[in-house]
Protein backbone atom coordinates (compact mmCIF):
# COMPACT_ATOMS: atom_id res chain seq x y z
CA UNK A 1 0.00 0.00 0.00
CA UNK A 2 1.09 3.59 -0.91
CA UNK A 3 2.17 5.68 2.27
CA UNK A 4 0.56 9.18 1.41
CA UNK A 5 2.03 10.72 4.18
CA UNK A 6 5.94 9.21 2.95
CA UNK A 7 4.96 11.00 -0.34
CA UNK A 8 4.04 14.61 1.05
CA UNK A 9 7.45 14.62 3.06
CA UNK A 10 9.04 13.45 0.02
CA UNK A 11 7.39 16.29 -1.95
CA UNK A 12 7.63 18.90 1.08
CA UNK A 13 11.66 17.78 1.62
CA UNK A 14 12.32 18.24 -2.49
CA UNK A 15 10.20 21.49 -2.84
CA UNK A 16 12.52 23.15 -0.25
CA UNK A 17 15.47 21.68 -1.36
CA UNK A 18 14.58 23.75 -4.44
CA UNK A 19 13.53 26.51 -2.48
CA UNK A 20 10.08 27.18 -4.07
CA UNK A 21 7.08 28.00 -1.97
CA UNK A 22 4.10 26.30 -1.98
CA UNK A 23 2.13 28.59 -3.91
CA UNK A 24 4.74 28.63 -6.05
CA UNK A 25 5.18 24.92 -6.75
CA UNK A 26 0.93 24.86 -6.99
CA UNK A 27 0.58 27.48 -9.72
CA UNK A 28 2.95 25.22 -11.92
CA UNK A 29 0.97 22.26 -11.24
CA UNK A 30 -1.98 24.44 -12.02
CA UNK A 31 -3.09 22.79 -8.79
CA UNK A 32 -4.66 25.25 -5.60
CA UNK A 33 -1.50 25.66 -2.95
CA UNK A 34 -4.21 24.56 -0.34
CA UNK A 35 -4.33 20.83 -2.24
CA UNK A 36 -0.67 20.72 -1.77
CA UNK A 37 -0.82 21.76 1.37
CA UNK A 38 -3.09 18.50 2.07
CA UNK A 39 -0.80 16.79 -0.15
CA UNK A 40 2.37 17.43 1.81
CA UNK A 41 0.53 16.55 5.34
CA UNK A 42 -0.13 13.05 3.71
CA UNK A 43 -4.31 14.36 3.77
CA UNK A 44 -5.08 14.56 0.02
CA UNK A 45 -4.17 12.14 -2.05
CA UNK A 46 -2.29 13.01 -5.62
CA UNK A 47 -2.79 10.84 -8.84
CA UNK A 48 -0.03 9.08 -10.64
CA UNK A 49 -0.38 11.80 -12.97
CA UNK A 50 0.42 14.52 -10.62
CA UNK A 51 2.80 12.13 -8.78
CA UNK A 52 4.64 12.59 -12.09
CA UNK A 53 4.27 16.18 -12.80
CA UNK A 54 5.42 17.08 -9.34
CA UNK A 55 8.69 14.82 -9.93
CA UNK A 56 9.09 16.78 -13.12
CA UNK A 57 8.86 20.06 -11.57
CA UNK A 58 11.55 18.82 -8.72
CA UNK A 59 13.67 17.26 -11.06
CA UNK A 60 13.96 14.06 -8.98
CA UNK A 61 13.25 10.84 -10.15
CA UNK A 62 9.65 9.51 -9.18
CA UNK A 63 10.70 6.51 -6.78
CA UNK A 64 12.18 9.01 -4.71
CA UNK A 65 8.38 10.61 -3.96
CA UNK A 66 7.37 6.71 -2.13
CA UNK A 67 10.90 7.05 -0.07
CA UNK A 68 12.75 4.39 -2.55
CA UNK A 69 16.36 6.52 -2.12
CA UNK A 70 18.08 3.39 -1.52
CA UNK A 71 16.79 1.90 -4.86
CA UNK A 72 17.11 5.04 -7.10
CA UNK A 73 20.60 5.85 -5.64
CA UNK A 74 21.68 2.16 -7.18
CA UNK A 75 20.27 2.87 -10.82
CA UNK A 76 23.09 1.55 -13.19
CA UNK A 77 21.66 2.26 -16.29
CA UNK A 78 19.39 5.20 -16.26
CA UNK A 79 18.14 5.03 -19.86
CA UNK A 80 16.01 2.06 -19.07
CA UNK A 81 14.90 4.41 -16.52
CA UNK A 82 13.72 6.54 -19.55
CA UNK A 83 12.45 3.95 -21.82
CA UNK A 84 9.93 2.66 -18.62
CA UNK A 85 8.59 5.80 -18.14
CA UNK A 86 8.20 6.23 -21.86
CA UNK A 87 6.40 3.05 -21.48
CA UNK A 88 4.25 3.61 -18.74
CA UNK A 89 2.83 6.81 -19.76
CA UNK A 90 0.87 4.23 -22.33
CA UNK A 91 -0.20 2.37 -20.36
CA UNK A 92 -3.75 3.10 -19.20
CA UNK A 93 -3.88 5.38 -16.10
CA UNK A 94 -6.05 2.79 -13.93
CA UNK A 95 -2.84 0.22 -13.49
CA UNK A 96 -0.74 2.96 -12.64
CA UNK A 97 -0.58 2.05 -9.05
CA UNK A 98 -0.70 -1.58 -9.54
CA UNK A 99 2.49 -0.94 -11.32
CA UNK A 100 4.22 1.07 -9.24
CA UNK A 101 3.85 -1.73 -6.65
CA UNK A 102 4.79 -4.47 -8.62
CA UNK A 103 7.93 -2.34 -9.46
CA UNK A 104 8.64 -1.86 -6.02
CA UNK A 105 8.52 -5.50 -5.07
CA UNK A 106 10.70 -6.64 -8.20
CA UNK A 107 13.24 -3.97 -7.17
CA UNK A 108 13.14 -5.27 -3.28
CA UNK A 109 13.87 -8.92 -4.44
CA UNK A 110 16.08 -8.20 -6.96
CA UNK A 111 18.28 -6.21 -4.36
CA UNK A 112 17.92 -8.74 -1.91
CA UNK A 113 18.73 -11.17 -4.10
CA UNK A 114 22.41 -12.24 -3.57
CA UNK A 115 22.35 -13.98 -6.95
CA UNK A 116 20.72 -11.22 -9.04
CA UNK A 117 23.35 -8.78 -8.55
C-alpha cells in the first residue's frame, strides 16, 4: 500500500530543497496551494499523474516521492529508466498504481537477491 504521508514529506523535503514555496510549486501544477498543502501533510491524495508532474517540476526521479532513495541511488543504467517511463505513460492510467507496486517489489527482491546482482 502507498504511504501518502511518505509522499508529502518526500514532496515537502524536495520542494525546499529547491527553495520554491508552496504557492509557487501549486501554480505550476496548475493545482490550488491549499491541495498541496493536504498533499504534503499526507491528507489529500495526488494521482499518478500529478505524482509525475510534481517529480518533473523537482527534477527528482519519481521513486524518490514513495521514499525508494536506496533503490534510485543504485540505478546503473538510467536510460532504461527513460524507456519505462516512456512506457508507462501508455499504459492506461487505472494500473498505474498496480504498477508502481509491482515495481517496487521486483526492485526489493532483486536487491535482496544475492544472486541477481
Amino acid at each position: 500500500m502507498i504511504d501518502v504521508a511518505v509522499i508529502g514529506q518526500s514532496i515537502k523535503r524536495s520542494r525546499r530543497k529547491k527553495k520554491l514555496s508552496q504557492v509557487e510549486l501549486a501554480k505550476t501544477l496548475e493545482i490550488s496551494n491549499k491541495y498541496l498543502s493536504e498533499i504534503e501533510r499526507g491528507i489529500g491524495t495526488p494521482s499518478v499523474d500529478l505524482l509525475l508532474r510534481i517529480a518533473v517540476e523537482l527534477d527528482i526521479h519519481p521513486g524518490e516521492l514513495f521514499g525508494d532513495f536506496e533503490f534510485t541511488s543504485q540505478i546503473k543504467h538510467p536510460e532504461l529508466m527513460l524507456k519505462l517511463d516512456e512506457i508507462y505513460q501508455d499504459i492506461p492510467k487505472q494500473y498505474h498504481e498496480d504498477i508502481v507496486t509491482m515495481n517496487r517489489t521486483m526492485a526489493k527482491f532483486i536487491i535482496s537477491d544475492p544472486k541477481m546482482k
